[in-house]
C-alpha atoms as a PDB file:
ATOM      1  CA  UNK A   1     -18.426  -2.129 -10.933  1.00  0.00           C
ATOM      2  CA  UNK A   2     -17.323   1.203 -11.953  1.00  0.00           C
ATOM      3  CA  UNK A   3     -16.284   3.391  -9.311  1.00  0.00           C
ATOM      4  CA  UNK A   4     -15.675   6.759  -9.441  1.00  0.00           C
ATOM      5  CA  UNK A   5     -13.126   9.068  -7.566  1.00  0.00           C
ATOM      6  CA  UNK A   6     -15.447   9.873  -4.389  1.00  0.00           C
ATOM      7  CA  UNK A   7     -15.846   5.909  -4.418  1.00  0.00           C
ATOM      8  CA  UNK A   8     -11.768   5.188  -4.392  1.00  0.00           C
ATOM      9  CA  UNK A   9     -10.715   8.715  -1.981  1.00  0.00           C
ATOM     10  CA  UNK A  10     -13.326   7.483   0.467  1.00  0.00           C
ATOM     11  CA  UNK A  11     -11.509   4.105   0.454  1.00  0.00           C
ATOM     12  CA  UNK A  12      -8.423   5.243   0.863  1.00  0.00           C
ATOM     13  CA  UNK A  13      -9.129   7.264   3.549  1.00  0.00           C
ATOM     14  CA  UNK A  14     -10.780   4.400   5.321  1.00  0.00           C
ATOM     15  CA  UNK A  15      -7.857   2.249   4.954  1.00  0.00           C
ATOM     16  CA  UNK A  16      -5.310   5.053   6.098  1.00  0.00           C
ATOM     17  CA  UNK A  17      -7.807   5.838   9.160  1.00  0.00           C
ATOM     18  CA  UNK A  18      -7.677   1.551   9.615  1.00  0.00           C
ATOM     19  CA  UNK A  19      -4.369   1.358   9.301  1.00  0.00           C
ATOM     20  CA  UNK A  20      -2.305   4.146  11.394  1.00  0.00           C
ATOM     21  CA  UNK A  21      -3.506   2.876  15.174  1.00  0.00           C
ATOM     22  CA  UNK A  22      -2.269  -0.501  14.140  1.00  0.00           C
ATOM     23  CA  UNK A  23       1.863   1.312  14.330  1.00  0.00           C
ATOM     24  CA  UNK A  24       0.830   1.427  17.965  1.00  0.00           C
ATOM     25  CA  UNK A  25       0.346  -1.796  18.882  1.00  0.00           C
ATOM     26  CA  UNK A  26       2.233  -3.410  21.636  1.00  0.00           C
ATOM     27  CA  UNK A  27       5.433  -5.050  20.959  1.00  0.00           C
ATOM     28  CA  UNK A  28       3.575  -8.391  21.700  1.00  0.00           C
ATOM     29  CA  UNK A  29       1.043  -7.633  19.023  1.00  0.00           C
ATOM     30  CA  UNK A  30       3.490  -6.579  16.312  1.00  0.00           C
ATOM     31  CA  UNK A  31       4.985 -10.044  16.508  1.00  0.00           C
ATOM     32  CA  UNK A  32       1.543 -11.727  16.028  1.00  0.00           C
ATOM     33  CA  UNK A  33       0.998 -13.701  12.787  1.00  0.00           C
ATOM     34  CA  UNK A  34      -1.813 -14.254  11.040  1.00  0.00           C
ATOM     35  CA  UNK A  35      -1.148 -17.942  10.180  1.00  0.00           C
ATOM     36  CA  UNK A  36       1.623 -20.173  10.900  1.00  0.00           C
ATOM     37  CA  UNK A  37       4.626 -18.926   8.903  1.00  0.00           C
ATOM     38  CA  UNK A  38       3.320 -15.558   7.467  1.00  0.00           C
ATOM     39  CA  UNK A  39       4.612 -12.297   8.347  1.00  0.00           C
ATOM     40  CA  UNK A  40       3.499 -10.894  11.487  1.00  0.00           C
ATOM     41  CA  UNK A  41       2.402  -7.471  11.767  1.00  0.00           C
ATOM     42  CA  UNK A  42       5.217  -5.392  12.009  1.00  0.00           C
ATOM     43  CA  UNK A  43       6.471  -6.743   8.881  1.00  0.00           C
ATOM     44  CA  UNK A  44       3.301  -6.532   7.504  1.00  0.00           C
ATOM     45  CA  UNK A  45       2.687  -2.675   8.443  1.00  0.00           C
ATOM     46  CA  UNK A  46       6.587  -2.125   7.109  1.00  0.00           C
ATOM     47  CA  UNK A  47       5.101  -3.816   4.051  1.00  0.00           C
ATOM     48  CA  UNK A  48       2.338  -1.487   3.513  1.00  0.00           C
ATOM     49  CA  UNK A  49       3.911   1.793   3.756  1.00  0.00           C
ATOM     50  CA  UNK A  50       6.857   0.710   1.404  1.00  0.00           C
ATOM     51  CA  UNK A  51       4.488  -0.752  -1.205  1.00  0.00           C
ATOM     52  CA  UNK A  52       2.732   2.687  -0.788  1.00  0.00           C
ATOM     53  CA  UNK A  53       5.836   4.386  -1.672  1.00  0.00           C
ATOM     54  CA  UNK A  54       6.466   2.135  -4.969  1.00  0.00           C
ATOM     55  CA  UNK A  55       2.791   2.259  -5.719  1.00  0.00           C
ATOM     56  CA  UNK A  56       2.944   6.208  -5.369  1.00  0.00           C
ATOM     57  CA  UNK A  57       6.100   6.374  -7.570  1.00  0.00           C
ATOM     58  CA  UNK A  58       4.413   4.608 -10.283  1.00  0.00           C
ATOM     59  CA  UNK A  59       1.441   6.948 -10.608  1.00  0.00           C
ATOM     60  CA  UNK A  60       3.588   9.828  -9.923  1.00  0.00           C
ATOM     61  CA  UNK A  61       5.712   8.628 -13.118  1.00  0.00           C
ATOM     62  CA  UNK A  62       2.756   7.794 -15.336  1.00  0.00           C
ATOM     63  CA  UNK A  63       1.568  11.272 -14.956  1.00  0.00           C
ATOM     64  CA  UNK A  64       4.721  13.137 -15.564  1.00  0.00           C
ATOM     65  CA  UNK A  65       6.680  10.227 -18.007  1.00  0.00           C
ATOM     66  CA  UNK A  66       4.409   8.675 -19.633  1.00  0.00           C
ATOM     67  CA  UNK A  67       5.608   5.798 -21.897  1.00  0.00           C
ATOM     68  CA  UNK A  68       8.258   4.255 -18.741  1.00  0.00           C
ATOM     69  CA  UNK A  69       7.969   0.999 -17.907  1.00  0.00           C
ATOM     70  CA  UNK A  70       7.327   0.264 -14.341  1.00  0.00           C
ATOM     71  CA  UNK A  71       9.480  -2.076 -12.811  1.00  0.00           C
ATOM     72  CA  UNK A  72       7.905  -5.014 -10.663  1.00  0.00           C
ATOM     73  CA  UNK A  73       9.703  -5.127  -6.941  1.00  0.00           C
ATOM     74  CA  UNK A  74      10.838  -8.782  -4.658  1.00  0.00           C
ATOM     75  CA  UNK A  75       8.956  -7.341  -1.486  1.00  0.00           C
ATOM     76  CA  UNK A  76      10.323 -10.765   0.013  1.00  0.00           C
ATOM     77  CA  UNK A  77      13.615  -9.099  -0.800  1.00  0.00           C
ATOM     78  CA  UNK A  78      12.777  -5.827   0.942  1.00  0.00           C
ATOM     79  CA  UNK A  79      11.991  -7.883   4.217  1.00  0.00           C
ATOM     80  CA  UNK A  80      15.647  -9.055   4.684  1.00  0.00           C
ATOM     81  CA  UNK A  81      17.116  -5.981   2.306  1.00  0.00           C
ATOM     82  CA  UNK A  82      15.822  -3.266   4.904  1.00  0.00           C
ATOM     83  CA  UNK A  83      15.616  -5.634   7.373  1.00  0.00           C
ATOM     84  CA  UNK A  84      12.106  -5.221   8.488  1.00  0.00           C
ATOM     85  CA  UNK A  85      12.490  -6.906  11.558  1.00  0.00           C
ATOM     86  CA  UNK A  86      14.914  -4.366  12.966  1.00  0.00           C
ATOM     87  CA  UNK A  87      12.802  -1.754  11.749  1.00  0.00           C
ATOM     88  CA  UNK A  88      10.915   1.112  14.302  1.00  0.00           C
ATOM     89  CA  UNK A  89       7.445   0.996  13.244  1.00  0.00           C
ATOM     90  CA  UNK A  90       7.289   4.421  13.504  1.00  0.00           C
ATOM     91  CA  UNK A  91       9.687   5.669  10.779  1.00  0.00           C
ATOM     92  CA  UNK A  92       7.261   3.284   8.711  1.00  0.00           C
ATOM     93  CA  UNK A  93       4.150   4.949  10.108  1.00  0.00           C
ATOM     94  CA  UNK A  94       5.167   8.669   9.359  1.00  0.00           C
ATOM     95  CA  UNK A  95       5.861   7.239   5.451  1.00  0.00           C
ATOM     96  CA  UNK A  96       3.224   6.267   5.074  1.00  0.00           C
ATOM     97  CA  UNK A  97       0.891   8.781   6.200  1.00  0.00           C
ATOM     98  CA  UNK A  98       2.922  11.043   3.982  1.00  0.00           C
ATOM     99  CA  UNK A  99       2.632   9.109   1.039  1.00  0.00           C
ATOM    100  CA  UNK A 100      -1.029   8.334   1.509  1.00  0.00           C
ATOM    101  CA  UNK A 101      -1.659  11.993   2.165  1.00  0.00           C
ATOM    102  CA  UNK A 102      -0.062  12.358  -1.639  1.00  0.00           C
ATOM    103  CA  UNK A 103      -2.021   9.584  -2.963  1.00  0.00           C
ATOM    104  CA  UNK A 104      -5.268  10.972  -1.468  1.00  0.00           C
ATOM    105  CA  UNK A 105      -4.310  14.426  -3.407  1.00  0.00           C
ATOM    106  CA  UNK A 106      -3.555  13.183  -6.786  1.00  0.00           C
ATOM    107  CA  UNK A 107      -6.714  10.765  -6.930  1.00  0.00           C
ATOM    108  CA  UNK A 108      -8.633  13.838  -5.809  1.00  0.00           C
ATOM    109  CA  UNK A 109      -6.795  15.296  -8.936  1.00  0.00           C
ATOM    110  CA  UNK A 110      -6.251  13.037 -11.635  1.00  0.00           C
ATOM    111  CA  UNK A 111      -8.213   9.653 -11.196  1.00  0.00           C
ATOM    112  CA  UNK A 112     -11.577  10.503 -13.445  1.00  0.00           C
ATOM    113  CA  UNK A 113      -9.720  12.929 -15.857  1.00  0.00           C
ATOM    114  CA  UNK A 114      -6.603  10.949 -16.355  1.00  0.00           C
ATOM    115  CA  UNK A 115      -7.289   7.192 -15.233  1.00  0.00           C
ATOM    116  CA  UNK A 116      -7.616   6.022 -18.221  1.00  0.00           C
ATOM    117  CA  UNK A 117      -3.668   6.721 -19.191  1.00  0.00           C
ATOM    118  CA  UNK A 118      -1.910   3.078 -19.713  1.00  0.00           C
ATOM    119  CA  UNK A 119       1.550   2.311 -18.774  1.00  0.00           C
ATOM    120  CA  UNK A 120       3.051  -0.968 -18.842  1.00  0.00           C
ATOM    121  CA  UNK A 121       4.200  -2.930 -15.632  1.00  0.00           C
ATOM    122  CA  UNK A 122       6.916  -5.565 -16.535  1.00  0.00           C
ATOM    123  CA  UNK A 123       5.469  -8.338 -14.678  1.00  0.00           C
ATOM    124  CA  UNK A 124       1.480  -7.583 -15.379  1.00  0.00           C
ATOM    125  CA  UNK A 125       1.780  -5.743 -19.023  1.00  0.00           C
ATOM    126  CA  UNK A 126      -0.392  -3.143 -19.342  1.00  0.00           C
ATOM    127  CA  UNK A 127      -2.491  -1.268 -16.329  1.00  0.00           C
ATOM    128  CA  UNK A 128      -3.984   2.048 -16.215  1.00  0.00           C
ATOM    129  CA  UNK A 129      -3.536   5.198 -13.583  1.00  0.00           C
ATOM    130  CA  UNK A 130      -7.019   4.522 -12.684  1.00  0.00           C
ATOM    131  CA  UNK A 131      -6.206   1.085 -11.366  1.00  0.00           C
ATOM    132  CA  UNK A 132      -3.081   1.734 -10.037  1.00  0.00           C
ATOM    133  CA  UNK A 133      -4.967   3.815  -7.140  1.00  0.00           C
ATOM    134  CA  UNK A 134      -7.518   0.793  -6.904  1.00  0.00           C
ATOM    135  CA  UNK A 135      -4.393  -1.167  -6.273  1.00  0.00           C
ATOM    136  CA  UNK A 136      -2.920   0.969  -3.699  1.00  0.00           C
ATOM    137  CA  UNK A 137      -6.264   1.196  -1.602  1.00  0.00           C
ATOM    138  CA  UNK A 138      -6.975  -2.808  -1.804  1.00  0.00           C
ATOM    139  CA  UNK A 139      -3.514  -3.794  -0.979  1.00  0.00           C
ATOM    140  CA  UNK A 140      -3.702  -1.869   1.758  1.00  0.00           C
ATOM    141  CA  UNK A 141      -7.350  -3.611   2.347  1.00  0.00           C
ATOM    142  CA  UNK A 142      -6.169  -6.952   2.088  1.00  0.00           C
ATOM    143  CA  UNK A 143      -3.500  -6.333   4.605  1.00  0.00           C
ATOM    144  CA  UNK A 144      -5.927  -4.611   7.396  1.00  0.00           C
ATOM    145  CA  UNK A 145      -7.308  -7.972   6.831  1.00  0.00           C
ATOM    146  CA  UNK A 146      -4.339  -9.993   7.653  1.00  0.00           C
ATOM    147  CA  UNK A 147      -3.634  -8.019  10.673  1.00  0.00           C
ATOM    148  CA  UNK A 148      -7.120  -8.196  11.824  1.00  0.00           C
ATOM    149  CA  UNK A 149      -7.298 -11.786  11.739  1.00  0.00           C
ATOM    150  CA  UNK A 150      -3.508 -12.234  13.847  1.00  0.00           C
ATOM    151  CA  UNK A 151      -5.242  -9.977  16.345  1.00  0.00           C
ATOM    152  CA  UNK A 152      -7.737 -12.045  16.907  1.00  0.00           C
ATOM    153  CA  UNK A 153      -5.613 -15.095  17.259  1.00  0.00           C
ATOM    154  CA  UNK A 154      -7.264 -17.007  13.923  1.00  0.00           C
ATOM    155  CA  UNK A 155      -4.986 -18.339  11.751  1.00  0.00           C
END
């Protein structure tokens, strides 16, 4: 399915509106964990808004330096490296809703006319601007998920 740029700004507008209440949970719920052994929400939410930021750099790079390589990151390495679990939720939260708002703007701008412009990831080879937002809007998707199912207690 083809979707176009009212399609992909309506879903990441969904996922930010989703997404920010969830930096308020209790400190009870932030430890919560979807399954035995995965990341509970904190994490996950710390997760989101730095992938955001690395997402966000890539299409920001694509459209001004086209040509780069874009580097692949450990986000396992990111949860000990920044320490994740030591991390206030809301310095996370106000990153994210930043970088979202940015994301938002440059889809608005640039997702029909220049989504089509390839770059080359070093782990996945070659991806386009176009689904570099799709990325950034499911990850964020797939994680709402995750969190969803700790709060209910499912694993």
């Amino acid at each position: 399915m083809r979707q176009s740029a009212m399609d992909i700004i309506a879903k990441l507008e969904s996922t930010r509106e989703k997404t920010l209440p969830y930096f308020r949970l209790s400190m009870e719920q932030l430890d919560r964990t979807y399954a035995p052994g995965k990341w509970p929400i904190r994490v996950l939410l710390h997760h989101i808004a730095d992938t955001e930021t690395v997402l966000y750099d890539r299409v920001r790079r694509v459209l001004s330096e086209p040509g780069q390589v874009q580097w692949a990151f450990n986000q396992d390495a990111w949860v000990t490296g920044l320490h994740y679990l030591q991390q206030p939720v809301e310095l996370s939260m106000n990153m994210y809703a930043a970088v979202r708002a940015c994301v938002i703007h440059q889809a608005r701008l640039h997702y029909e006319i220049d989504g089509a412009r390839e770059f080359v990831h070093s782990e996945a080879g070659i991806r386009t601007l176009k689904s570099e937002f799709d990325r950034i809007a499911n990850h964020n998707a797939h994680h709402l998920a995750q969190i969803e199912q700790a709060l209910q207690g499912k694993s």
